[in-house]
C-alpha atoms as a PDB file:
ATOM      1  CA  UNK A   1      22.369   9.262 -30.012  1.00  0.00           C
ATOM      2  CA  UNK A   2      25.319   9.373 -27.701  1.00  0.00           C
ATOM      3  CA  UNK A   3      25.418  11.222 -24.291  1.00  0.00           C
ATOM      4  CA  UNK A   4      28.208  11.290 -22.156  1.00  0.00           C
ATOM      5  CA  UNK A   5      29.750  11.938 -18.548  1.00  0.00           C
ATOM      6  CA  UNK A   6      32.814  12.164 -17.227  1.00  0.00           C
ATOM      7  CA  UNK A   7      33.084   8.404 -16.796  1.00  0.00           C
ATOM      8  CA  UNK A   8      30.607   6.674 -19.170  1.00  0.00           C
ATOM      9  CA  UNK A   9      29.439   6.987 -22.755  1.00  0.00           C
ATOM     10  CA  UNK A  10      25.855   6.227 -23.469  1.00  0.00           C
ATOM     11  CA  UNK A  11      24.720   5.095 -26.423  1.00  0.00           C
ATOM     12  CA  UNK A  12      20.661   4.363 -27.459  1.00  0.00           C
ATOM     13  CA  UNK A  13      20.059   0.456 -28.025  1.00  0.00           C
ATOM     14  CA  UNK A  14      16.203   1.110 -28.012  1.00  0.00           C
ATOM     15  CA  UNK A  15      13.792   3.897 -27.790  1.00  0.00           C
ATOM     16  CA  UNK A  16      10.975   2.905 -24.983  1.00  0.00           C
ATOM     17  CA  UNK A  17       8.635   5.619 -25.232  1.00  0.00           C
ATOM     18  CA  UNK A  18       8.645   9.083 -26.527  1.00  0.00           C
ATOM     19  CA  UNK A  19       6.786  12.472 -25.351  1.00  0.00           C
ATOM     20  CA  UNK A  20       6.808  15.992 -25.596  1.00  0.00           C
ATOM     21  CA  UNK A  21       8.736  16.078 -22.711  1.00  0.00           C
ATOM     22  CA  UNK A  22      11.217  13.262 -22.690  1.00  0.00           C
ATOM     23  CA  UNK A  23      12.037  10.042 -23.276  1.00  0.00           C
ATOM     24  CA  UNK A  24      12.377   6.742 -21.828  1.00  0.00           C
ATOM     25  CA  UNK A  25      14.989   4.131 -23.671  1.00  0.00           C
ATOM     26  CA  UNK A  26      17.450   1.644 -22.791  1.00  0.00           C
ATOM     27  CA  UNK A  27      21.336   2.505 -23.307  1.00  0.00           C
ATOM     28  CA  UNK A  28      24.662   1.023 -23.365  1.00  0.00           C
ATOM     29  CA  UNK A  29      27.730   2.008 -21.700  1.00  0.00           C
ATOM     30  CA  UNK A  30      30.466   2.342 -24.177  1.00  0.00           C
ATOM     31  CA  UNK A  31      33.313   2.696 -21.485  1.00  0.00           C
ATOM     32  CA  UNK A  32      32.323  -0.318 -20.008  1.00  0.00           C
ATOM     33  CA  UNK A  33      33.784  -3.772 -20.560  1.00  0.00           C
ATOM     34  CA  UNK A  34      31.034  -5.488 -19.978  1.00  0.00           C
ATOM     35  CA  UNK A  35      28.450  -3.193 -22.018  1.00  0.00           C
ATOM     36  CA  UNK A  36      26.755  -2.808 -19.283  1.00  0.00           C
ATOM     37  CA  UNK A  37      22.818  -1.242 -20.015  1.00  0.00           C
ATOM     38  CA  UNK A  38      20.743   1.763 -18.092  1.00  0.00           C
ATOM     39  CA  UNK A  39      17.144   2.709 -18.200  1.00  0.00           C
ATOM     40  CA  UNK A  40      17.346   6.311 -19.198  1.00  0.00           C
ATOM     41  CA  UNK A  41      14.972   9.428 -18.914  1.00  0.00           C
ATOM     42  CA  UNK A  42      16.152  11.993 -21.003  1.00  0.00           C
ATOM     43  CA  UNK A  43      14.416  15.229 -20.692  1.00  0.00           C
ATOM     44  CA  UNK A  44      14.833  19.396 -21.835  1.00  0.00           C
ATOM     45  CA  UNK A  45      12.159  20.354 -20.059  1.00  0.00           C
ATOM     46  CA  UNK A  46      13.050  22.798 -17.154  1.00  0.00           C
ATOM     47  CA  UNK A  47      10.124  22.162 -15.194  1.00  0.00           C
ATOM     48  CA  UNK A  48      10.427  18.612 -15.073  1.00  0.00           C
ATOM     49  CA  UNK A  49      14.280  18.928 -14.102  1.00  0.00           C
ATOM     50  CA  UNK A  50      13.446  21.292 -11.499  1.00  0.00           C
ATOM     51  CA  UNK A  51      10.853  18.774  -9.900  1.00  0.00           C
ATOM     52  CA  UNK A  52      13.652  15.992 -10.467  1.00  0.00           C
ATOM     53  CA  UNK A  53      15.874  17.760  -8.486  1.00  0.00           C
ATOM     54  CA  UNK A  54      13.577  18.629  -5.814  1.00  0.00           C
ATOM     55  CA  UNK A  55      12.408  15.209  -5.339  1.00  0.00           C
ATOM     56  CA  UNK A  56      15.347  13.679  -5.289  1.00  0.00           C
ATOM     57  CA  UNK A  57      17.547  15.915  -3.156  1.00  0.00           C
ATOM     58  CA  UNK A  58      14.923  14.999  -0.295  1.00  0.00           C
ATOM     59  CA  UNK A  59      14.573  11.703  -1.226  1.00  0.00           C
ATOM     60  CA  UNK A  60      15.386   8.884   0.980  1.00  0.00           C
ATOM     61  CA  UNK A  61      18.874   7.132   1.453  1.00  0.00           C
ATOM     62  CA  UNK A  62      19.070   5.635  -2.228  1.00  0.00           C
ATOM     63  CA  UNK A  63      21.056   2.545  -2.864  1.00  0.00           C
ATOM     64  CA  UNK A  64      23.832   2.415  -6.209  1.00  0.00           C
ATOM     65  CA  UNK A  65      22.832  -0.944  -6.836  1.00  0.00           C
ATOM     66  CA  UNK A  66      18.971   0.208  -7.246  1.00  0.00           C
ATOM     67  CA  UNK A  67      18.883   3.500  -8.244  1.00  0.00           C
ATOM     68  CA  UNK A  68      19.499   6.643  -9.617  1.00  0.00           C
ATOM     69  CA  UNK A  69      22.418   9.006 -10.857  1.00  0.00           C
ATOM     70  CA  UNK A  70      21.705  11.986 -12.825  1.00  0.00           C
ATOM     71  CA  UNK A  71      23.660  14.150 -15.492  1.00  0.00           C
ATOM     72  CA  UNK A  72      23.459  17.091 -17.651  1.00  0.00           C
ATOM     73  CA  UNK A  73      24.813  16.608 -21.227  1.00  0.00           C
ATOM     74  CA  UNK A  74      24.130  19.474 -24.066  1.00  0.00           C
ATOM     75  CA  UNK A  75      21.359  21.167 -22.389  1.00  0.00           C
ATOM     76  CA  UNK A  76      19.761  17.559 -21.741  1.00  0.00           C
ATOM     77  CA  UNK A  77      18.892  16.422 -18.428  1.00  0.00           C
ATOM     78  CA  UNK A  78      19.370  12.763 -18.020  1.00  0.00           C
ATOM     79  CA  UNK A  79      18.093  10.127 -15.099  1.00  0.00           C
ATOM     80  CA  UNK A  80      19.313   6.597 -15.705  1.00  0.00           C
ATOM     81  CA  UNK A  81      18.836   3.583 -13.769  1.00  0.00           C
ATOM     82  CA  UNK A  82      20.174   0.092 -13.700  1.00  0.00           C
ATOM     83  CA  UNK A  83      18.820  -1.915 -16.697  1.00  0.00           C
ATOM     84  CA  UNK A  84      16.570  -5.102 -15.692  1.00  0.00           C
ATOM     85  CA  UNK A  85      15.355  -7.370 -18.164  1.00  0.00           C
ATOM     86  CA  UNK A  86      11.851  -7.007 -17.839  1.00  0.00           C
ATOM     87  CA  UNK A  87       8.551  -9.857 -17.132  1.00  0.00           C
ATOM     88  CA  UNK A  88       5.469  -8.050 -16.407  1.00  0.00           C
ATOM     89  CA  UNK A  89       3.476  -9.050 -14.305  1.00  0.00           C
ATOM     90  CA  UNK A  90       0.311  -8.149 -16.424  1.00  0.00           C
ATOM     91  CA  UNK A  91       1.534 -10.528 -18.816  1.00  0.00           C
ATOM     92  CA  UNK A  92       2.814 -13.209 -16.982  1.00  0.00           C
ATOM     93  CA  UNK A  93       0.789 -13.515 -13.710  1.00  0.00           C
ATOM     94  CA  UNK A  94      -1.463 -16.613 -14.427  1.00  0.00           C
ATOM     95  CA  UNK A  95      -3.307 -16.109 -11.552  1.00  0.00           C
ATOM     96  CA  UNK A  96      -6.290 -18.220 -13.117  1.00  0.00           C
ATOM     97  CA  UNK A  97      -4.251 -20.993 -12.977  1.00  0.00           C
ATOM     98  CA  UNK A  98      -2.392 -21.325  -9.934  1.00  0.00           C
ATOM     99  CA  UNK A  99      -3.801 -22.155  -5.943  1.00  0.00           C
ATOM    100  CA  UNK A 100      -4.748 -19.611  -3.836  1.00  0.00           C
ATOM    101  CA  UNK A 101      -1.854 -20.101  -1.533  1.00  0.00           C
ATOM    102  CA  UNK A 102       0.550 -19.132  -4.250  1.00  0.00           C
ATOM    103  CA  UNK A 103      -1.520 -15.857  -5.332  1.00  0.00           C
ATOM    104  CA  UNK A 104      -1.600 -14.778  -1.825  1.00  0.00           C
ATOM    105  CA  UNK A 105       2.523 -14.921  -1.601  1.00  0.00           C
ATOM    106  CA  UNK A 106       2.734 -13.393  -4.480  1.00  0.00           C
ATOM    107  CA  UNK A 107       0.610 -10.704  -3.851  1.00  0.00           C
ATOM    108  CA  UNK A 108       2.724 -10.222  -0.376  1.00  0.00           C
ATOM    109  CA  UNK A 109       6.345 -10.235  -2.480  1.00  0.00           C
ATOM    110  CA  UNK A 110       4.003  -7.703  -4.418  1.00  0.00           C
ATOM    111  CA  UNK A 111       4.101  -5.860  -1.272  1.00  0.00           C
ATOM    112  CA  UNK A 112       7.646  -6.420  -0.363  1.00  0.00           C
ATOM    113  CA  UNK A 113       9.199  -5.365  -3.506  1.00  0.00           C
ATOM    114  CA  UNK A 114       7.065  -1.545  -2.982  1.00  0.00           C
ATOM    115  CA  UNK A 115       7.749  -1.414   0.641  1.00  0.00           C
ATOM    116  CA  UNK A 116      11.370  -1.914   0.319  1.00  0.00           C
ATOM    117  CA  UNK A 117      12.202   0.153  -2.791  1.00  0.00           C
ATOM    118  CA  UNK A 118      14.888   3.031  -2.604  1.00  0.00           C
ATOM    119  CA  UNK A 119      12.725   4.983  -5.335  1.00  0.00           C
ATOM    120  CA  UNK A 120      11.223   8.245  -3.854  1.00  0.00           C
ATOM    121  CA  UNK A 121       7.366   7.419  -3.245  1.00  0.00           C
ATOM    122  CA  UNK A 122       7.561  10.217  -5.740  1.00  0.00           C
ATOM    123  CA  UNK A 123       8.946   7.939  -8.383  1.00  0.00           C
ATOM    124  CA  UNK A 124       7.349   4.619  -7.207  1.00  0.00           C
ATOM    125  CA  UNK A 125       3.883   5.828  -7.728  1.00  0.00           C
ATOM    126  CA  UNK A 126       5.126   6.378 -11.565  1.00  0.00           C
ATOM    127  CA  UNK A 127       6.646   2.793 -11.833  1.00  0.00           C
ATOM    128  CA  UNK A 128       3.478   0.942 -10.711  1.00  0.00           C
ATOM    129  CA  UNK A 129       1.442   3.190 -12.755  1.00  0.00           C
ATOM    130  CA  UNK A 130       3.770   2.369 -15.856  1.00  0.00           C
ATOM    131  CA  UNK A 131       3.679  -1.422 -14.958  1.00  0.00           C
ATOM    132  CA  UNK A 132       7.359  -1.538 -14.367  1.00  0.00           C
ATOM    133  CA  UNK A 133       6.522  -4.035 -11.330  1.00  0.00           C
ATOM    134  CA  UNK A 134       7.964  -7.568 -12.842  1.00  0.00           C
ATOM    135  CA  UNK A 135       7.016 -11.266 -11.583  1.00  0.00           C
ATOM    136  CA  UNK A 136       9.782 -14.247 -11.860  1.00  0.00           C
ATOM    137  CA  UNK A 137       9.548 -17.651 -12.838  1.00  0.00           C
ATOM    138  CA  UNK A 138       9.814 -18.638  -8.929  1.00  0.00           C
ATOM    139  CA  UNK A 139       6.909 -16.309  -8.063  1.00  0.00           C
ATOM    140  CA  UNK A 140       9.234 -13.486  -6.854  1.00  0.00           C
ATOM    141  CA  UNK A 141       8.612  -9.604  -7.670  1.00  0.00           C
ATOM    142  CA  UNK A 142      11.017  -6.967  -8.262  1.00  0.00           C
ATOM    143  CA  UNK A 143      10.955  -3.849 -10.083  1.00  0.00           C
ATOM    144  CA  UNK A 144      11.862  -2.800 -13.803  1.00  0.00           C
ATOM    145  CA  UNK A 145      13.061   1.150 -14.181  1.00  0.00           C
ATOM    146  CA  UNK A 146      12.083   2.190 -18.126  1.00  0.00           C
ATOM    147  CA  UNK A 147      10.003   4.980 -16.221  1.00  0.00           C
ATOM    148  CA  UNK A 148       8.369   8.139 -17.954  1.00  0.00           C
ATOM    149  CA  UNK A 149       9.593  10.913 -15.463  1.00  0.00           C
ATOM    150  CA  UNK A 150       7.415  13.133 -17.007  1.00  0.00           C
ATOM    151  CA  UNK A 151       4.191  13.391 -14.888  1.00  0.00           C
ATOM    152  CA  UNK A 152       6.214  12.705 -11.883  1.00  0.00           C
ATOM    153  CA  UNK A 153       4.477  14.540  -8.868  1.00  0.00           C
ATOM    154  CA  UNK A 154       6.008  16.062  -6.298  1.00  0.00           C
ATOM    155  CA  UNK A 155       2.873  16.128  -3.588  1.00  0.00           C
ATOM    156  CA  UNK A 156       2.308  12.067  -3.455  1.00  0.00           C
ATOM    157  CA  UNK A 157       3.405   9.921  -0.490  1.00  0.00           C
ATOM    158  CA  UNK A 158       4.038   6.896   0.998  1.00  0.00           C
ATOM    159  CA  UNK A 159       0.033   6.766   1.410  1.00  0.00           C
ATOM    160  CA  UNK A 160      -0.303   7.580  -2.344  1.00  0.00           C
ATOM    161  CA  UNK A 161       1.762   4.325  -3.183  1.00  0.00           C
ATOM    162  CA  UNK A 162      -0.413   2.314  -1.403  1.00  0.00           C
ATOM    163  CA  UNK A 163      -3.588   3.248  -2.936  1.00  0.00           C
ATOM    164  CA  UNK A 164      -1.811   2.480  -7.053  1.00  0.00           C
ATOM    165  CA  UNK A 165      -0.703  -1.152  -4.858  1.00  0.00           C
ATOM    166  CA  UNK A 166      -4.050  -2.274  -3.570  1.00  0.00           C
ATOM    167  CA  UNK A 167      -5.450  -1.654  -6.920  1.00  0.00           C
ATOM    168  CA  UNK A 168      -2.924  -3.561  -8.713  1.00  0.00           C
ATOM    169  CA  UNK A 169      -3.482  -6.471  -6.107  1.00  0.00           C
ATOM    170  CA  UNK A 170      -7.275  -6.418  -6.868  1.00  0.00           C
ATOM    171  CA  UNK A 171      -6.664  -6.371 -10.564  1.00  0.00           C
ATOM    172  CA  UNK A 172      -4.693  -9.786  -9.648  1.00  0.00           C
ATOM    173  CA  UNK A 173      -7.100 -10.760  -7.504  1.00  0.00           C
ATOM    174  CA  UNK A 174      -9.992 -10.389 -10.138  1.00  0.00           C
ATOM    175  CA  UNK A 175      -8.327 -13.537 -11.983  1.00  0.00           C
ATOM    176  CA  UNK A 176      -9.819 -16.181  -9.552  1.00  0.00           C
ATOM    177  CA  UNK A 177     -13.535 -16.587 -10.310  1.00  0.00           C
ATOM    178  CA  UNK A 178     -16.010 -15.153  -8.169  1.00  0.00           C
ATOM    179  CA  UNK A 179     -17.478 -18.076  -7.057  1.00  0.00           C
ATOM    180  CA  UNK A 180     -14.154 -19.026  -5.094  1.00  0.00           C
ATOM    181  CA  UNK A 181     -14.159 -17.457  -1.350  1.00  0.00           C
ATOM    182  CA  UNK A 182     -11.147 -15.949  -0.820  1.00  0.00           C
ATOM    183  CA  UNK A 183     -11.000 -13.628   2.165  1.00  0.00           C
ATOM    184  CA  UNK A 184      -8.296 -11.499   0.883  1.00  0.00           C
ATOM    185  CA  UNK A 185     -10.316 -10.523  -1.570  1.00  0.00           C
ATOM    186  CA  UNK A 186     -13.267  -9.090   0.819  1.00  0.00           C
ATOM    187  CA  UNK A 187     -10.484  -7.542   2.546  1.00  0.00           C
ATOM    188  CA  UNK A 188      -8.872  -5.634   0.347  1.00  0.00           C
ATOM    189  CA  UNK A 189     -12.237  -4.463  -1.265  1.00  0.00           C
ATOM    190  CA  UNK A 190     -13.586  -3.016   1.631  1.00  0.00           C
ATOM    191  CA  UNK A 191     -10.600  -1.538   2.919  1.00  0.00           C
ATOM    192  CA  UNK A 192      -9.795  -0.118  -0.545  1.00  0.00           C
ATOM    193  CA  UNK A 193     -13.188   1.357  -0.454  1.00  0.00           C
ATOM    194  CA  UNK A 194     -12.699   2.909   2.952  1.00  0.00           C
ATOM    195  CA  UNK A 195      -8.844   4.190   1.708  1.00  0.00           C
ATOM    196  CA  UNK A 196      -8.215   2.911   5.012  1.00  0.00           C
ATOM    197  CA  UNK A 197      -4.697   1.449   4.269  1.00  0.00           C
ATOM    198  CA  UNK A 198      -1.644   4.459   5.191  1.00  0.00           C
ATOM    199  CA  UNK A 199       1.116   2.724   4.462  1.00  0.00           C
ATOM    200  CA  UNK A 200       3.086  -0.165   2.938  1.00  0.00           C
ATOM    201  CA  UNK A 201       3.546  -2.129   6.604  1.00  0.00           C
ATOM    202  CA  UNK A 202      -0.238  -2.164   7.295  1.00  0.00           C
ATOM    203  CA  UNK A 203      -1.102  -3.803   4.048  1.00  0.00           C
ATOM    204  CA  UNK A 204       1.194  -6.178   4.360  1.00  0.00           C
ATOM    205  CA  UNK A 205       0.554  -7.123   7.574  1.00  0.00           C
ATOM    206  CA  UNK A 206      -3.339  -7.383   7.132  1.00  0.00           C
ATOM    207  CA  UNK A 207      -2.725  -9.216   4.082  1.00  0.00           C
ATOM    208  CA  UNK A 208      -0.186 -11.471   5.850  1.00  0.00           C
ATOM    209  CA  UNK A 209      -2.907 -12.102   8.638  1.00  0.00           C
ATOM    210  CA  UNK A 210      -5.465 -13.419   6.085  1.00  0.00           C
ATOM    211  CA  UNK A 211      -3.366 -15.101   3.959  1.00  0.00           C
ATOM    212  CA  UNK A 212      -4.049 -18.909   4.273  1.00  0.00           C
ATOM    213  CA  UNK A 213      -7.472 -18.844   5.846  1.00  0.00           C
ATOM    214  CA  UNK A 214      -8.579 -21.270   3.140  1.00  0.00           C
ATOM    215  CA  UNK A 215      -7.300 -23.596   5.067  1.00  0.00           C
ATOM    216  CA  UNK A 216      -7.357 -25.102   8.290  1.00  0.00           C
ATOM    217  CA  UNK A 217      -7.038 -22.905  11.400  1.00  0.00           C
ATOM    218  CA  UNK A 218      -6.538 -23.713  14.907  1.00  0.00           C
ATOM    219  CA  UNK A 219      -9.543 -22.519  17.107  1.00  0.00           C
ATOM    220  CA  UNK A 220      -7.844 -20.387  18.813  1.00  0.00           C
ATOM    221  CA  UNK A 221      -6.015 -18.588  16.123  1.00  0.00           C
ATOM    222  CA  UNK A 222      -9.653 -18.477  13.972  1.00  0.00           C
ATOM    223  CA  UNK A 223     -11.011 -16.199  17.085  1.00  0.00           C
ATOM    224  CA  UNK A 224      -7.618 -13.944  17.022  1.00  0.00           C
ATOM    225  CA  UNK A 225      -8.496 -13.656  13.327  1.00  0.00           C
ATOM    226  CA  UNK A 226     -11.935 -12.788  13.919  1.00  0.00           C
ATOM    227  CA  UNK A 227     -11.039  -9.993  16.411  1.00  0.00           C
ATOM    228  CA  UNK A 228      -8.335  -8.733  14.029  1.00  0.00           C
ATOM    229  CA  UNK A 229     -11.263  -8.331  11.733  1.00  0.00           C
ATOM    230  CA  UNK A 230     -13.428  -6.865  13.429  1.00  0.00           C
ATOM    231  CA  UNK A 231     -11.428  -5.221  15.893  1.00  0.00           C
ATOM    232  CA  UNK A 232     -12.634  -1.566  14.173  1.00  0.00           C
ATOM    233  CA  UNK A 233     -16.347  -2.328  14.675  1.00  0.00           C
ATOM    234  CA  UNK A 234     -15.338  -3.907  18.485  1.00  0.00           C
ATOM    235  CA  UNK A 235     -13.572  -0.507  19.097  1.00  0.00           C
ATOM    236  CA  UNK A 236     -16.541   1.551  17.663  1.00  0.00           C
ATOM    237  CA  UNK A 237     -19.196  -0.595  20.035  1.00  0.00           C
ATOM    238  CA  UNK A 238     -16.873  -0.351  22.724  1.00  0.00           C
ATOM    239  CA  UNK A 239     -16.739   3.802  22.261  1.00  0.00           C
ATOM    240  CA  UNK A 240     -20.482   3.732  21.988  1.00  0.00           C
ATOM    241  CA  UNK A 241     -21.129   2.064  25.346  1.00  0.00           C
ATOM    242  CA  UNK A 242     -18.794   4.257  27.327  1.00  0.00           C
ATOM    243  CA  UNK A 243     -20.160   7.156  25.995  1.00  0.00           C
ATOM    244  CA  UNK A 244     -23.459   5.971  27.211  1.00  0.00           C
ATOM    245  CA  UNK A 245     -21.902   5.216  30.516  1.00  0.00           C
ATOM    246  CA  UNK A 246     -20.818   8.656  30.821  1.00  0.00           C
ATOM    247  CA  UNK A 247     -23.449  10.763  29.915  1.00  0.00           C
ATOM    248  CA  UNK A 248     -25.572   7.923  32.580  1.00  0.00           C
ATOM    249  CA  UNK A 249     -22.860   8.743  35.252  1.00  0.00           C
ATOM    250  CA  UNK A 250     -23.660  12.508  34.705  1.00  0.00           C
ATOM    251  CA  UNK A 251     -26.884  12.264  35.130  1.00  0.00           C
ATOM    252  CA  UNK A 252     -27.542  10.320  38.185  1.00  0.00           C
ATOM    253  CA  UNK A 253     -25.257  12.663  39.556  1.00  0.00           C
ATOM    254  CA  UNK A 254     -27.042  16.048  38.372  1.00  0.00           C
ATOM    255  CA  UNK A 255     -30.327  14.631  39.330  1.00  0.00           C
ATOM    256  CA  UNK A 256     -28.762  13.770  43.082  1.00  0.00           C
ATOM    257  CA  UNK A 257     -27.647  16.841  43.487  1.00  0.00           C
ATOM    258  CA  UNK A 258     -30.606  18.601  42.291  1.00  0.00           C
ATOM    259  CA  UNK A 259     -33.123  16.320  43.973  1.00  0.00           C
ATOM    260  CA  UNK A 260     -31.286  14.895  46.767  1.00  0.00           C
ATOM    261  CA  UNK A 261     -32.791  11.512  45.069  1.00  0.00           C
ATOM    262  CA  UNK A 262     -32.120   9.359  42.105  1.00  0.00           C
ATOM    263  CA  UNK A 263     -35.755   7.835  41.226  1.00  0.00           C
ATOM    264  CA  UNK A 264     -34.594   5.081  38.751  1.00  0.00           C
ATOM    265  CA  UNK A 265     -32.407   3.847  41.640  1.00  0.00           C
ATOM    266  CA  UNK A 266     -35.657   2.650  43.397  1.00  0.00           C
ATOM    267  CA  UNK A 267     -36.153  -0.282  41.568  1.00  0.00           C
ATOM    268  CA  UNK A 268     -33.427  -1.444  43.144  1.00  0.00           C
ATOM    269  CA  UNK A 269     -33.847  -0.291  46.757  1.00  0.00           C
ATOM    270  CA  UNK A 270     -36.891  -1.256  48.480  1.00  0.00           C
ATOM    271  CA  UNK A 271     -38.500  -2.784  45.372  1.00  0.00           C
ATOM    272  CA  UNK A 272     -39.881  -5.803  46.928  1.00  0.00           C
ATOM    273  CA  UNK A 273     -41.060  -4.403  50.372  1.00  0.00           C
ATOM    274  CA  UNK A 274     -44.953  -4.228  49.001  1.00  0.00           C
ATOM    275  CA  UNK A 275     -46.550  -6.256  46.410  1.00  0.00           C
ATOM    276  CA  UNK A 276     -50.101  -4.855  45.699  1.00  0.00           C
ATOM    277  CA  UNK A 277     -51.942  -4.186  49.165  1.00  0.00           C
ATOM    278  CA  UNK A 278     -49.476  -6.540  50.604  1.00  0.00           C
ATOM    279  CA  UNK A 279     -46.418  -5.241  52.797  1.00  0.00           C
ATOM    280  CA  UNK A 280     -43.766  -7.688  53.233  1.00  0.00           C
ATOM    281  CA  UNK A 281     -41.846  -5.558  56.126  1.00  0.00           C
ATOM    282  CA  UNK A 282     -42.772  -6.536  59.414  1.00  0.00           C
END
């Protein structure tokens, strides 16, 4: 199958996946002199294209070195990407076998690689889905483009993206056994839990902030930890007790200005001028 443009000629090295709305396959640029290769969606469906359009016309600023042109060819709509070999990291993250000071900076390039993508959140939320996220020899992440465009989604977000990346990290995380205490691990869990977690920067700074704790922390940077932990709860005690306050305040004051008197103020005025039968007031 050949499909062409004004300025390149692609031709189908190998089929990826196939639907009954498109498909996904790698592709080679005859008019180049280096060959060089594309991920390619290639789709009919008018739906889809009009989704496709929609996305990306209000996508964000998109890079040429990362992403995306798009081209009509015989009544086929095509999306093609920048070809990367690919290594995923389902396959190749030995996470079983490695310390937990290397998991946890992988899991943050994890992080990095999402947070700084060009794809629309749109898009994104397919490639992790699809596993196109990709770990190197050295540890590092980076993304792999042979997406299925199909189910893409107009209505997901930046918040959406997030969820698909925690779970992926957990799925990592479940590698180490349970009997090792890793406190990224109870983080993630119970944030995950709570969907707490609105975008790529918070993740990555709370799992920046616990990364490491296995081991040795100054004493004063173990008690900022602890209040970065708990800082939610602190905040919800803290609301508690000047509610409290308040409706105290309010009150003494109603009960002043109804009674001219405050009675639960007497045990502090005049509490000790009479034990028993006994007045101590000259």
């Amino acid at each position: 199958m050949l499909y062409r443009t004004q300025n390149m000629s692609l031709s189908e090295v190998q089929l990826i996946s196939e639907s009954e709305t498109g498909r996904v396959m790698i592709c080679e640029d005859l008019n180049s002199s280096q060959r060089l290769r594309y991920s390619v969606f290639v789709t009919n469906d008018h739906e889809i294209i009009a989704k496709l359009h929609r996305v990306y016309s209000t996508a964000r600023n998109i890079s040429k070195d990362t992403a995306i042109n798009y081209f009509s060819d015989g009544g086929q709509f095509l999306v093609f990407y920048p070809y990367v070999p690919p290594r995923p990291i389902e396959s190749f993250y030995m996470g079983k076998h490695i310390e937990l000071s290397k998991c946890e900076e992988i899991c943050k390039n994890y992080i990095i690689t999402c947070m700084t993508s060009e794809l629309p959140y749109q898009v994104l939320s397919l490639a992790i889905q699809q596993g196109q996220m990709n770990i190197a020899r050295d540890g590092s992440v980076y993304l792999s483009y042979a997406i299925d465009l199909s189910d893409v989604d107009e209505t997901l977000t930046e918040k959406d993206c997030v969820r698909l990346c925690t779970d992926n990290l957990l799925k990592m995380i479940a590698m180490k056994e349970e009997s090792v205490k890793w406190d990224l691990r109870d983080l993630l869990t119970k944030k995950s839990e709570r969907k707490a977690f609105t975008n790529f920067a918070e993740l990555y700074r709370d799992v920046d902030l616990v990364a490491g704790r296995h081991r040795k922390t100054g004493f004063f940077r173990a008690i900022k930890m602890w209040f970065e932990d708990h800082k939610d709860r602190l905040f919800r005690i803290f609301l508690t007790v000047c509610v409290i306050l308040l409706v105290f305040t309010l009150i003494t004051f109603l009960t002043n200005a109804i009674f001219g008197d405050v009675p639960w103020l007497r045990l502090f005025i005049r509490s000790f001028e009479q034990i028993g039968l006994q007045s101590l007031v000259e």
